[in-house]
PDB file of N, CA and C in Angstrom:
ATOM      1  N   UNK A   1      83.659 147.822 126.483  1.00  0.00           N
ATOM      2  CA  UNK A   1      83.199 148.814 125.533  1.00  0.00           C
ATOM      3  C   UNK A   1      81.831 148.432 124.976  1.00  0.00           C
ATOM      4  N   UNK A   2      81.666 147.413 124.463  1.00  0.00           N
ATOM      5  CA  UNK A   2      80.250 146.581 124.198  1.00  0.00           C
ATOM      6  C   UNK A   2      79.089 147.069 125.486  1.00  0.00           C
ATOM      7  N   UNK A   3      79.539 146.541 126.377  1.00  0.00           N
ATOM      8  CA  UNK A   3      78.773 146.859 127.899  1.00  0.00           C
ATOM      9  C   UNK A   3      78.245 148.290 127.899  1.00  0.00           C
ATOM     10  N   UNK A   4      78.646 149.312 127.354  1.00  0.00           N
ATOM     11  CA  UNK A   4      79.195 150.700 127.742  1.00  0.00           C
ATOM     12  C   UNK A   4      77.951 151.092 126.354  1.00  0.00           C
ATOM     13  N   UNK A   5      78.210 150.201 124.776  1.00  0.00           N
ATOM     14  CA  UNK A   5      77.128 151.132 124.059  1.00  0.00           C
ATOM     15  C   UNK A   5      76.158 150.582 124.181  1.00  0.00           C
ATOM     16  N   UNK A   6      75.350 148.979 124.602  1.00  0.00           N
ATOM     17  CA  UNK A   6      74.678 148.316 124.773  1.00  0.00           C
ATOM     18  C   UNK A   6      73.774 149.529 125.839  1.00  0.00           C
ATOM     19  N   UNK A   7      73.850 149.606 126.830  1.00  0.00           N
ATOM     20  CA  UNK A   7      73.770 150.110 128.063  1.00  0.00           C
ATOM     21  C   UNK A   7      73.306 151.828 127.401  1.00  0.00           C
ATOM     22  N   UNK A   8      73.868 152.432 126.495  1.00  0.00           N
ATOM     23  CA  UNK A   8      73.567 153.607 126.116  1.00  0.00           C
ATOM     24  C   UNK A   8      72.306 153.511 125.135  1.00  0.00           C
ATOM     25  N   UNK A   9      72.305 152.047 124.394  1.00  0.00           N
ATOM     26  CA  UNK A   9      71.317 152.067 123.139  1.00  0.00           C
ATOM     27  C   UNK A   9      69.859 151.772 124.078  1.00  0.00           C
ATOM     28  N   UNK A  10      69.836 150.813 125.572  1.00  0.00           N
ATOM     29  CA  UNK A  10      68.881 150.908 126.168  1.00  0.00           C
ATOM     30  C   UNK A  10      68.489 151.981 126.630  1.00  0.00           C
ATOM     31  N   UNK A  11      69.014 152.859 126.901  1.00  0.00           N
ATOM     32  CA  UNK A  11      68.617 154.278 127.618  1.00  0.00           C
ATOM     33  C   UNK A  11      68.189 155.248 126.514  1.00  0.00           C
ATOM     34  N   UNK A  12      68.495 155.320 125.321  1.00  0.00           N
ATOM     35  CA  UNK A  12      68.001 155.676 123.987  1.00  0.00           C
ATOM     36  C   UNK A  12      66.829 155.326 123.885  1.00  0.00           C
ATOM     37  N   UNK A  13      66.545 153.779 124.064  1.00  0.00           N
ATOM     38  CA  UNK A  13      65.451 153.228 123.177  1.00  0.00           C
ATOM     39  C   UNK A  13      65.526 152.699 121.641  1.00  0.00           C
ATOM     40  N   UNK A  14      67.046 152.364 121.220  1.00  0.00           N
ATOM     41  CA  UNK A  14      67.073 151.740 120.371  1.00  0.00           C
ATOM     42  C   UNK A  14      67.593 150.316 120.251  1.00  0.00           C
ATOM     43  N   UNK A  15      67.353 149.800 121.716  1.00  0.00           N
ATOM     44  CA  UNK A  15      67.446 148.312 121.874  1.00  0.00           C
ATOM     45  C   UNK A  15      67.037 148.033 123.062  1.00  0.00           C
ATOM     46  N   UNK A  16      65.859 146.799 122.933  1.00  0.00           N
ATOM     47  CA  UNK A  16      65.041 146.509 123.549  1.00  0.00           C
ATOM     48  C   UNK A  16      65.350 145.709 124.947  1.00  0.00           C
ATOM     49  N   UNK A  17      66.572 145.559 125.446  1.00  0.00           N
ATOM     50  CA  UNK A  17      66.701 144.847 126.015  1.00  0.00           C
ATOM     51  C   UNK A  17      66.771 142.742 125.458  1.00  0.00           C
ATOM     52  N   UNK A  18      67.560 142.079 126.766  1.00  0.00           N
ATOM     53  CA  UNK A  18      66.918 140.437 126.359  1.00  0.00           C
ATOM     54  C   UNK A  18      65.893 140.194 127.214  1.00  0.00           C
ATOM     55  N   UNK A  19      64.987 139.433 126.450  1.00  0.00           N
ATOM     56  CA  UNK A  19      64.173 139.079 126.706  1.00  0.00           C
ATOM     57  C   UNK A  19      64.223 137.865 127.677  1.00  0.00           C
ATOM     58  N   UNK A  20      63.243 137.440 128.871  1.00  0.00           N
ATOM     59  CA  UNK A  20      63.315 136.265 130.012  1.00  0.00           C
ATOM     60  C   UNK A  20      63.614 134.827 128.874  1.00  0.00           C
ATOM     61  N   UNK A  21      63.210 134.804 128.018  1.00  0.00           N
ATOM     62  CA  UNK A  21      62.608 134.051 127.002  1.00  0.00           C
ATOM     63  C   UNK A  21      64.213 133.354 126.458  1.00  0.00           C
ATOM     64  N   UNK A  22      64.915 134.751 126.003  1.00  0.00           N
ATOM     65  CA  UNK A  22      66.411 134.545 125.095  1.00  0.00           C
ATOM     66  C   UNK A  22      67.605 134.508 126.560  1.00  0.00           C
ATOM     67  N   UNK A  23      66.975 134.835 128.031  1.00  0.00           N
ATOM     68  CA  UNK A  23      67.513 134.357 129.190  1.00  0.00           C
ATOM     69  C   UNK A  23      67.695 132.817 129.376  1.00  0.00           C
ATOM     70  N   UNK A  24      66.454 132.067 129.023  1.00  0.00           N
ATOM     71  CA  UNK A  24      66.288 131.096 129.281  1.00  0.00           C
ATOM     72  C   UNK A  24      66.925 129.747 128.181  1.00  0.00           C
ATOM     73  N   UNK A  25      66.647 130.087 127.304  1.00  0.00           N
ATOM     74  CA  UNK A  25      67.292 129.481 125.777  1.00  0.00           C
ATOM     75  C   UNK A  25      68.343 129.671 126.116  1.00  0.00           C
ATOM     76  N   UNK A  26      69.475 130.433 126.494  1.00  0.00           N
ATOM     77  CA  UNK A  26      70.767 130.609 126.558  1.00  0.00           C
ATOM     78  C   UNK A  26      71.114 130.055 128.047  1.00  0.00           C
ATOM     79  N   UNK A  27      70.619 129.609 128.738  1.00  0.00           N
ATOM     80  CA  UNK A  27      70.816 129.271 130.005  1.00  0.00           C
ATOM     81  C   UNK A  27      70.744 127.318 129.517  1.00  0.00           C
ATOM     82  N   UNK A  28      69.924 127.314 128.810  1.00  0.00           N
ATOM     83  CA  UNK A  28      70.023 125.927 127.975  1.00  0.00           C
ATOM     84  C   UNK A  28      70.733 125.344 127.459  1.00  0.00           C
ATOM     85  N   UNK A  29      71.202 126.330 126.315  1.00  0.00           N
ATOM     86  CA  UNK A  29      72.056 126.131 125.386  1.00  0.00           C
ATOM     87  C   UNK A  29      73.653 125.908 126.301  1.00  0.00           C
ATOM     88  N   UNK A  30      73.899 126.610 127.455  1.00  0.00           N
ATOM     89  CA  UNK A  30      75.471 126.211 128.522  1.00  0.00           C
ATOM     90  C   UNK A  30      75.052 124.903 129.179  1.00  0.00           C
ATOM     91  N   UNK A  31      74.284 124.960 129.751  1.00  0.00           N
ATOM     92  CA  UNK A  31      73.666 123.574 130.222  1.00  0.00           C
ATOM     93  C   UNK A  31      73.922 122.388 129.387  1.00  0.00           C
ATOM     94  N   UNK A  32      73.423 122.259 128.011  1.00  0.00           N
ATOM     95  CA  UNK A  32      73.888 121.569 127.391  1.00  0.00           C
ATOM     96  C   UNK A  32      75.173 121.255 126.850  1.00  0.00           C
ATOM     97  N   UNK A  33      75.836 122.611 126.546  1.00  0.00           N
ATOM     98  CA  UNK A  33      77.105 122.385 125.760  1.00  0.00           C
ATOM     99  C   UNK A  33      78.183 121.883 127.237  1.00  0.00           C
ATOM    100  N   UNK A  34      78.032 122.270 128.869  1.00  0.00           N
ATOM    101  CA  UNK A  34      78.754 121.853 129.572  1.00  0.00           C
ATOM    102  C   UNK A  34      78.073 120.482 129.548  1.00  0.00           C
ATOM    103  N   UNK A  35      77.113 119.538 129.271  1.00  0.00           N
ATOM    104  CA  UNK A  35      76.988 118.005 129.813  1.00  0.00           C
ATOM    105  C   UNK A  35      77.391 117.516 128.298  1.00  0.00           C
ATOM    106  N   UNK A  36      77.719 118.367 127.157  1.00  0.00           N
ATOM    107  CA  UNK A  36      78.513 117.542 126.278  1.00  0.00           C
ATOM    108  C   UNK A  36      80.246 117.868 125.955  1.00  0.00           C
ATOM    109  N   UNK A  37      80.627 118.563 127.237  1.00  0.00           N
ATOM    110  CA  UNK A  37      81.886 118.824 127.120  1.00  0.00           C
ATOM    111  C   UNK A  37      81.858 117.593 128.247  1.00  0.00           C
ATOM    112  N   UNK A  38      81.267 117.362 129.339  1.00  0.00           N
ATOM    113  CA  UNK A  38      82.058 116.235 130.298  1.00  0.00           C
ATOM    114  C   UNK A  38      81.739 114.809 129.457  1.00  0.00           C
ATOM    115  N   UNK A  39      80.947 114.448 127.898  1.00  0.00           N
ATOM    116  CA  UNK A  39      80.249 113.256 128.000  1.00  0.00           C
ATOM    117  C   UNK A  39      81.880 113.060 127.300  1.00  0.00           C
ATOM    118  N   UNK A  40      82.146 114.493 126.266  1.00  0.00           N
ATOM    119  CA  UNK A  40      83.614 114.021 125.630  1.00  0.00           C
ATOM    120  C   UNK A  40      84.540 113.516 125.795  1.00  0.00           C
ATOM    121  N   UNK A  41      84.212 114.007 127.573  1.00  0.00           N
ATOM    122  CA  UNK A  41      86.166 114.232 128.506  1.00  0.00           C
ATOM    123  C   UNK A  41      85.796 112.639 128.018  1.00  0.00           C
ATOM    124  N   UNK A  42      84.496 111.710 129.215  1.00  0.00           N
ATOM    125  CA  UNK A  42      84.688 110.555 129.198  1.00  0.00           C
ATOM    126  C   UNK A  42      84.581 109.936 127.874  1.00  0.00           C
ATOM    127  N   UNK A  43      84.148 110.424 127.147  1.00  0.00           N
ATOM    128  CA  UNK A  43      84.386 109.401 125.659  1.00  0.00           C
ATOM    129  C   UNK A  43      85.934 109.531 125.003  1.00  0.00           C
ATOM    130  N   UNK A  44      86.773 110.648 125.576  1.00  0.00           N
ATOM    131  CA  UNK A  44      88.066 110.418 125.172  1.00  0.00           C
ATOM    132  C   UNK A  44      88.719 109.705 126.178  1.00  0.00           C
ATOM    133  N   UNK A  45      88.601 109.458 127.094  1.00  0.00           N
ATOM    134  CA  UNK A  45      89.217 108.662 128.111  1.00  0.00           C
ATOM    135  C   UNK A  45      89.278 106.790 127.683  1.00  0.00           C
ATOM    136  N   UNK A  46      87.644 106.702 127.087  1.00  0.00           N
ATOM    137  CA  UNK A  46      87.305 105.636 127.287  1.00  0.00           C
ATOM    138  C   UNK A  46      88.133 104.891 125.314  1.00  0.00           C
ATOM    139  N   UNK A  47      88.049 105.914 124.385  1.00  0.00           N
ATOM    140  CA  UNK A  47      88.831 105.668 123.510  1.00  0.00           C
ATOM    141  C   UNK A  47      90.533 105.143 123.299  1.00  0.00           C
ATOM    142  N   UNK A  48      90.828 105.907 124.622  1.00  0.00           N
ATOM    143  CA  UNK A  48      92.422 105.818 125.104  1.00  0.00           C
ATOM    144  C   UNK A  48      92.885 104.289 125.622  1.00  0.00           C
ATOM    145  N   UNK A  49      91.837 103.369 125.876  1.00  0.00           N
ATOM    146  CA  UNK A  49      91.976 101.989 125.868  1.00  0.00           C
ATOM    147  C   UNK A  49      93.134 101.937 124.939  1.00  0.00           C
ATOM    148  N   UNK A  50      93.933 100.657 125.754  1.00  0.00           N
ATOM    149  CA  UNK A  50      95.297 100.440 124.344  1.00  0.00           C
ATOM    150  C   UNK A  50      94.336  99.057 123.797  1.00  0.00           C
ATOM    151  N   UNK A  51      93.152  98.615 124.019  1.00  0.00           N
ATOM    152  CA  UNK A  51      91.825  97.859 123.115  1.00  0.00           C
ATOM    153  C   UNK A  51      92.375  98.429 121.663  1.00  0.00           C
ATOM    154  N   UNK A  52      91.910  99.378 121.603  1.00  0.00           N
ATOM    155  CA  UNK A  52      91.541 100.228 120.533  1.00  0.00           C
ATOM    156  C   UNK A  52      93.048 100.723 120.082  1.00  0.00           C
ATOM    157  N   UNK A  53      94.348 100.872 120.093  1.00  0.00           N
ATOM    158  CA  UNK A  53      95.360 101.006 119.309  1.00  0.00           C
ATOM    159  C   UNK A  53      94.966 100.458 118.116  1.00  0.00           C
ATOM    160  N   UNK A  54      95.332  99.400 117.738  1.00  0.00           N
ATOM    161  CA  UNK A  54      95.028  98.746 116.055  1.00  0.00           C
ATOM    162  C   UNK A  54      94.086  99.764 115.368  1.00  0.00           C
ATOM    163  N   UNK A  55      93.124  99.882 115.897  1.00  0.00           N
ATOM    164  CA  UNK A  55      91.636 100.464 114.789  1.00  0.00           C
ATOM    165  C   UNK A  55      92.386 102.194 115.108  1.00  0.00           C
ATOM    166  N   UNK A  56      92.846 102.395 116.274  1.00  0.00           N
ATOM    167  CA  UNK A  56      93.147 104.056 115.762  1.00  0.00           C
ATOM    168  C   UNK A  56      94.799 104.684 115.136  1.00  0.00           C
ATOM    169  N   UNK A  57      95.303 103.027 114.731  1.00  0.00           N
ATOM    170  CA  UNK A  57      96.226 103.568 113.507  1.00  0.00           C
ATOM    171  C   UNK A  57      95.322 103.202 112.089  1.00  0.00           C
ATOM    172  N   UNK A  58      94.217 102.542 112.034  1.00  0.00           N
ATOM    173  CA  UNK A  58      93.945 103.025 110.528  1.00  0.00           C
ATOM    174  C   UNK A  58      92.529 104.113 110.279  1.00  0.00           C
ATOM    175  N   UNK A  59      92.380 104.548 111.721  1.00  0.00           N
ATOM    176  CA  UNK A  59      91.535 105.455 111.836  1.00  0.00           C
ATOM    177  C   UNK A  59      92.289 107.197 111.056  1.00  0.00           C
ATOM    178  N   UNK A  60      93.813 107.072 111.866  1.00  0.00           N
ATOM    179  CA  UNK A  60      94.624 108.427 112.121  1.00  0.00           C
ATOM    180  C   UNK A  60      95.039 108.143 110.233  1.00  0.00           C
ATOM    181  N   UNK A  61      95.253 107.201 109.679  1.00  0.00           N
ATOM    182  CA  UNK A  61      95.297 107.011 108.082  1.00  0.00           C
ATOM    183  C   UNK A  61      94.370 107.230 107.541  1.00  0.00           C
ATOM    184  N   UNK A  62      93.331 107.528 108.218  1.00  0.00           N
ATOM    185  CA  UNK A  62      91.607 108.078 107.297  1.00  0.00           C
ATOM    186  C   UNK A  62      91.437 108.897 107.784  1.00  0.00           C
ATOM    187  N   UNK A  63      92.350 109.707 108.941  1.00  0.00           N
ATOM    188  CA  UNK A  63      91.892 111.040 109.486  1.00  0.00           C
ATOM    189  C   UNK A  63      90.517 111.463 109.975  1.00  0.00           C
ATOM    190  N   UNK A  64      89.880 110.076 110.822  1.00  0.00           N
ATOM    191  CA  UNK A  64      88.673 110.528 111.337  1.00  0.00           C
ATOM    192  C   UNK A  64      89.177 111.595 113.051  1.00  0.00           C
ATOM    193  N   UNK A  65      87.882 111.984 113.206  1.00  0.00           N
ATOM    194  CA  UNK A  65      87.989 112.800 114.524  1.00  0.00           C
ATOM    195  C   UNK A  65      87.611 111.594 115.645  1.00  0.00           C
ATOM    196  N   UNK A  66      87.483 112.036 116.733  1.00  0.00           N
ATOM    197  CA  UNK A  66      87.124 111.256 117.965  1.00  0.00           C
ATOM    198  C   UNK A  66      85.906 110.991 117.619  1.00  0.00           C
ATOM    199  N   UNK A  67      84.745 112.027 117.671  1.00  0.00           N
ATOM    200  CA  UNK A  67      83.671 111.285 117.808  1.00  0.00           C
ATOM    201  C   UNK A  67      83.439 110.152 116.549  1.00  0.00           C
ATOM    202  N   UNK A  68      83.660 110.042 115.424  1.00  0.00           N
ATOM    203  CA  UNK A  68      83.940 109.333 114.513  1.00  0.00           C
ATOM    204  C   UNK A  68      84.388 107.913 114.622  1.00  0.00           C
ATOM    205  N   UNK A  69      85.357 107.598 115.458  1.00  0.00           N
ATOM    206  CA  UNK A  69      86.173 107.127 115.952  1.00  0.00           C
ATOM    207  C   UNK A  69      85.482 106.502 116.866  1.00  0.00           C
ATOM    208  N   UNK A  70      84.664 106.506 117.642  1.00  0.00           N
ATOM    209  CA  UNK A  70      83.633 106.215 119.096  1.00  0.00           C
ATOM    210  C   UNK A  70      82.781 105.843 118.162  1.00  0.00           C
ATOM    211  N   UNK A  71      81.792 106.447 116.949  1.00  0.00           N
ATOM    212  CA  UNK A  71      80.720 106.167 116.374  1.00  0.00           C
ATOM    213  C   UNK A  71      81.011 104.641 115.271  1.00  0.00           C
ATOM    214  N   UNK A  72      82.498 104.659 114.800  1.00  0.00           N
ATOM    215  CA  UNK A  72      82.647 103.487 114.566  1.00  0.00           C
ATOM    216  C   UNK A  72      82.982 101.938 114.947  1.00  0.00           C
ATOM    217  N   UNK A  73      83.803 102.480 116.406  1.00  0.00           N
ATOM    218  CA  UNK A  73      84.163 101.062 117.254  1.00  0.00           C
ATOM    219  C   UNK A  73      82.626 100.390 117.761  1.00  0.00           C
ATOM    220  N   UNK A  74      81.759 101.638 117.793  1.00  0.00           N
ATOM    221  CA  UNK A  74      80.632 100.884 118.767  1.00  0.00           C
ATOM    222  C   UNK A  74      79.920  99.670 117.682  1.00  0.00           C
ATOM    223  N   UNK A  75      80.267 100.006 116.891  1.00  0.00           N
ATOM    224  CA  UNK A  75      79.413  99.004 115.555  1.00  0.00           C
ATOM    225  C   UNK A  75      80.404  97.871 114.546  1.00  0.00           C
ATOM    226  N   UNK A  76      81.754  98.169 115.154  1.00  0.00           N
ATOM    227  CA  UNK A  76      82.339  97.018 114.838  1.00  0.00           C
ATOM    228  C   UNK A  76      83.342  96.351 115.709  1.00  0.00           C
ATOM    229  N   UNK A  77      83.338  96.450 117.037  1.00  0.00           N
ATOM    230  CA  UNK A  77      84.376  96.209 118.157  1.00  0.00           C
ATOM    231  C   UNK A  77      83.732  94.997 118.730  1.00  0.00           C
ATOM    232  N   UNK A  78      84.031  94.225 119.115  1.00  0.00           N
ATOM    233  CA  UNK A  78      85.420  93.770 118.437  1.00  0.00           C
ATOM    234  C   UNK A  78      85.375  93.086 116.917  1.00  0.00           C
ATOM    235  N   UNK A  79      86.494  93.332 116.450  1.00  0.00           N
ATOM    236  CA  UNK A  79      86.418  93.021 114.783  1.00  0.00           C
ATOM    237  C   UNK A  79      86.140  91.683 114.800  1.00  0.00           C
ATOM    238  N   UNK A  80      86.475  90.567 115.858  1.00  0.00           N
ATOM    239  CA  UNK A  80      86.953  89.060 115.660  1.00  0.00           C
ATOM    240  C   UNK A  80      85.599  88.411 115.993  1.00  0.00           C
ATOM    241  N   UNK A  81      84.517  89.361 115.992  1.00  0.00           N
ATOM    242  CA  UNK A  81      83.063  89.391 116.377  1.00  0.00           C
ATOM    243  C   UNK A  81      82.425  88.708 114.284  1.00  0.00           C
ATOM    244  N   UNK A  82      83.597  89.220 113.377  1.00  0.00           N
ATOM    245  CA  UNK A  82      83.350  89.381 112.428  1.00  0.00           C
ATOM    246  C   UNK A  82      83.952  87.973 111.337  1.00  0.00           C
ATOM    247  N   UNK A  83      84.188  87.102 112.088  1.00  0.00           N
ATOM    248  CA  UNK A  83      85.407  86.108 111.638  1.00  0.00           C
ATOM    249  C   UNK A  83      85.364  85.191 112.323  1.00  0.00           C
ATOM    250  N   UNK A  84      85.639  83.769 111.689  1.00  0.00           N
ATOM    251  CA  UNK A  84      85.488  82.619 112.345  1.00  0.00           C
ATOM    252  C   UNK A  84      87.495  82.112 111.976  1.00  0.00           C
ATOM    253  N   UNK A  85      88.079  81.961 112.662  1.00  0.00           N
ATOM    254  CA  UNK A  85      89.692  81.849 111.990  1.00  0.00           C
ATOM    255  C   UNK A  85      90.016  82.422 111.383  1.00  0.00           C
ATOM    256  N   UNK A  86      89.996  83.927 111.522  1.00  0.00           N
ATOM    257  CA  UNK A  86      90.729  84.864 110.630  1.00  0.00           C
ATOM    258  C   UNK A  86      90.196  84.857 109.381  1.00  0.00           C
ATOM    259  N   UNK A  87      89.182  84.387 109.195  1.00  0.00           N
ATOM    260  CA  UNK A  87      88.257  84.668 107.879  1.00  0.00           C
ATOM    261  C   UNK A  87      86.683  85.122 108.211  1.00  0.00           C
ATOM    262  N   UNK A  88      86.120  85.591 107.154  1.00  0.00           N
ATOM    263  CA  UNK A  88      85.005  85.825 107.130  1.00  0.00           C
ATOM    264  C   UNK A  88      83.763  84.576 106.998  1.00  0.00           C
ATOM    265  N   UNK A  89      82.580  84.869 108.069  1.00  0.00           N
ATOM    266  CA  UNK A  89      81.814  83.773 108.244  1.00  0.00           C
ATOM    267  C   UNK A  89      80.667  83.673 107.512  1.00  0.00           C
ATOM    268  N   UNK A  90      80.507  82.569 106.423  1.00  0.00           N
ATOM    269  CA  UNK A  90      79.974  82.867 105.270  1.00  0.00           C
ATOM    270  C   UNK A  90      78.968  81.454 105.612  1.00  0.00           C
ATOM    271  N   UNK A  91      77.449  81.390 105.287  1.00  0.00           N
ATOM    272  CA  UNK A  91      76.551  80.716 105.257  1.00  0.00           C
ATOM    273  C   UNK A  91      76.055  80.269 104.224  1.00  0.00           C
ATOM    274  N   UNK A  92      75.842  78.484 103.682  1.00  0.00           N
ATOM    275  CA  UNK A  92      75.288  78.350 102.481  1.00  0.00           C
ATOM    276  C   UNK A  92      73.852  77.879 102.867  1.00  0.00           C
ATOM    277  N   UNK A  93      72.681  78.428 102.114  1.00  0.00           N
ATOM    278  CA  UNK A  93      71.512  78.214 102.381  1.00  0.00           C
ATOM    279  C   UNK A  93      70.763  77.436 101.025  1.00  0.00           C
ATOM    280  N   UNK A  94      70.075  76.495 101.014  1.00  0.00           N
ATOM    281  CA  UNK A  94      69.294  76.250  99.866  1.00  0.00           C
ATOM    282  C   UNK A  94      68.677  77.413  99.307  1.00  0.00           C
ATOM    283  N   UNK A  95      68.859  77.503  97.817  1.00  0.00           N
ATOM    284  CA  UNK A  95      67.682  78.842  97.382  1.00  0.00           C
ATOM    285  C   UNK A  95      66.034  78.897  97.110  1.00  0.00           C
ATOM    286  N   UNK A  96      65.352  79.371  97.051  1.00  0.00           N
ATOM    287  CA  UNK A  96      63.963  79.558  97.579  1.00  0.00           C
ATOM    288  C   UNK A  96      63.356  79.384  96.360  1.00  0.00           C
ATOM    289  N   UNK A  97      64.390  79.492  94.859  1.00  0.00           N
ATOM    290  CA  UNK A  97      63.789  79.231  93.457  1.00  0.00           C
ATOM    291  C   UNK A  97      64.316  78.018  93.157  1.00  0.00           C
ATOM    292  N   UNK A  98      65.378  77.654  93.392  1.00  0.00           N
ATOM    293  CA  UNK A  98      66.179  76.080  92.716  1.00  0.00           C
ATOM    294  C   UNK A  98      66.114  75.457  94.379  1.00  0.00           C
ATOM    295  N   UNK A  99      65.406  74.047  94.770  1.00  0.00           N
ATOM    296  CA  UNK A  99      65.714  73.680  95.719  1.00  0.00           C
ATOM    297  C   UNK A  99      67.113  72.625  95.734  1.00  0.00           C
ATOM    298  N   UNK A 100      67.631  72.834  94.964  1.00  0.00           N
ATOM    299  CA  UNK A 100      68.763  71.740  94.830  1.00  0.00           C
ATOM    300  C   UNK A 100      69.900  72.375  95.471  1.00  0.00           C
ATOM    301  N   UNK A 101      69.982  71.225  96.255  1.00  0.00           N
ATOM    302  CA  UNK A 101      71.284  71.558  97.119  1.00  0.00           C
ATOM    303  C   UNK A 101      72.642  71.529  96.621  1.00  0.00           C
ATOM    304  N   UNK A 102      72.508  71.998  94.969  1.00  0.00           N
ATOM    305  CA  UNK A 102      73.791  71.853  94.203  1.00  0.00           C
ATOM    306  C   UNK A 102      74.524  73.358  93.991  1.00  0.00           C
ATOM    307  N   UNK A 103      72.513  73.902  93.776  1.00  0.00           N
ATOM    308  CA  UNK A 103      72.320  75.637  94.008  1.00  0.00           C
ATOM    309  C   UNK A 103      72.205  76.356  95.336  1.00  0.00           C
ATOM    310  N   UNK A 104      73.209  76.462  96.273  1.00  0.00           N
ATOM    311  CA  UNK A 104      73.366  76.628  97.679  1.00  0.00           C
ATOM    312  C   UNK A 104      72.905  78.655  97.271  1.00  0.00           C
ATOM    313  N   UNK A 105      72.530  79.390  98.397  1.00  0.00           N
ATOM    314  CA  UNK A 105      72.657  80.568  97.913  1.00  0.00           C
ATOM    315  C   UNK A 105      74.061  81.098  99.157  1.00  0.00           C
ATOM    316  N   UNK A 106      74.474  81.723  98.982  1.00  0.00           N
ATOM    317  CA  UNK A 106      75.737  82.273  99.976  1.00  0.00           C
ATOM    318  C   UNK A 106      75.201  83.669 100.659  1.00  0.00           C
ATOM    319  N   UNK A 107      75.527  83.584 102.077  1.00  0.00           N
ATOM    320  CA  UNK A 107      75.231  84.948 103.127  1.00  0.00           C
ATOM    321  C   UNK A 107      76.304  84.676 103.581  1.00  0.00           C
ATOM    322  N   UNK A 108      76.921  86.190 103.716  1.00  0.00           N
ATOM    323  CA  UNK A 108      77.816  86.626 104.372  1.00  0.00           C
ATOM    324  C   UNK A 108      77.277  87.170 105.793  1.00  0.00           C
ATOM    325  N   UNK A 109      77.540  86.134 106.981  1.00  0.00           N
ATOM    326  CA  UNK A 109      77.492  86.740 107.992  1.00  0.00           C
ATOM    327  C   UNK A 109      78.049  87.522 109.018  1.00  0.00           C
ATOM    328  N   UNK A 110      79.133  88.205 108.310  1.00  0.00           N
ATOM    329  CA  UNK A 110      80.041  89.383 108.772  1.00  0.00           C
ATOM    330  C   UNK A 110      79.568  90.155 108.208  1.00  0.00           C
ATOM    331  N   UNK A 111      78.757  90.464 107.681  1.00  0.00           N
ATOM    332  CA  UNK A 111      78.068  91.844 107.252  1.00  0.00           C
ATOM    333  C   UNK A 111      77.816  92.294 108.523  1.00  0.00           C
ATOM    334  N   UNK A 112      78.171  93.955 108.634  1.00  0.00           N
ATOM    335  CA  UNK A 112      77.464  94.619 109.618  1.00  0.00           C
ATOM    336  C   UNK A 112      75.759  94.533 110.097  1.00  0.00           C
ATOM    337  N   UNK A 113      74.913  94.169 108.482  1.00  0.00           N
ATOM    338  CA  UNK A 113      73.492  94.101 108.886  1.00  0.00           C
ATOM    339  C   UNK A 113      73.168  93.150 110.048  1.00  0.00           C
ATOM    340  N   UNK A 114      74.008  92.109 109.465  1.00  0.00           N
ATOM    341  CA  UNK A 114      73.509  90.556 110.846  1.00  0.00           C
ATOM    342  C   UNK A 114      74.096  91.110 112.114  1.00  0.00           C
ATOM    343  N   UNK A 115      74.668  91.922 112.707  1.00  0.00           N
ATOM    344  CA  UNK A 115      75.278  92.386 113.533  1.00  0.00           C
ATOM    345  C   UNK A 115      74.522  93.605 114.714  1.00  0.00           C
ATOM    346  N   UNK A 116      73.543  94.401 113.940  1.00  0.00           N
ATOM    347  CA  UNK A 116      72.809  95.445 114.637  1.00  0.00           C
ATOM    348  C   UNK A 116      71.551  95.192 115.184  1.00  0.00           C
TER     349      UNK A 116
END
């Protein structure tokens, strides 16, 4: 039915036709949305690792989505990347105002920053 008044409003003259232009943009726009429907398939495949069980039961308790889920393992996987014996790996440095090694300053090197 669309087809049918579309088709009548061109023969009127009260619609201009699409343009090569809004041909081409839309020929883009599938192009793209099909190479980010296959990047998904494989980014849900590659999530489905039983790796990743642990982090996507406290993911499904924060109710993130997949891509969410992909955007966070890549920046903290593996967690034990983050820990020296099940603790956090913490650095004492002399400080740069008190040189006394009584006044240590403390870095946490499980911070995500030391990590990226």
């Amino acid at each position: 039915m669309v087809a049918r008044e579309y088709n009548e409003a061109l023969e009127f003259g009260s619609a201009t036709g699409i343009s090569d232009e809004t041909r081409e943009l839309a020929y883009i726009i599938c192009l793209m949305h099909s190479s980010e429907a296959r990047l998904e398939e494989r980014l849900l495949k590659l999530l489905a690792d039983p790796l990743f069980v642990p982090y996507h039961r406290v993911f499904s308790k924060c109710m993130f989505g997949h891509r969410s889920r992909a955007w966070i393992l890549i920046r903290i996987f593996p967690f034990s990347k983050y820990l020296k014996d099940g603790k956090p790996i913490i650095d004492y440095t002399i400080g740069q105002e008190k040189k006394d090694p009584k006044h240590l300053t403390k870095k946490n090197r499980s911070g995500a920053s030391d990590k990226l």
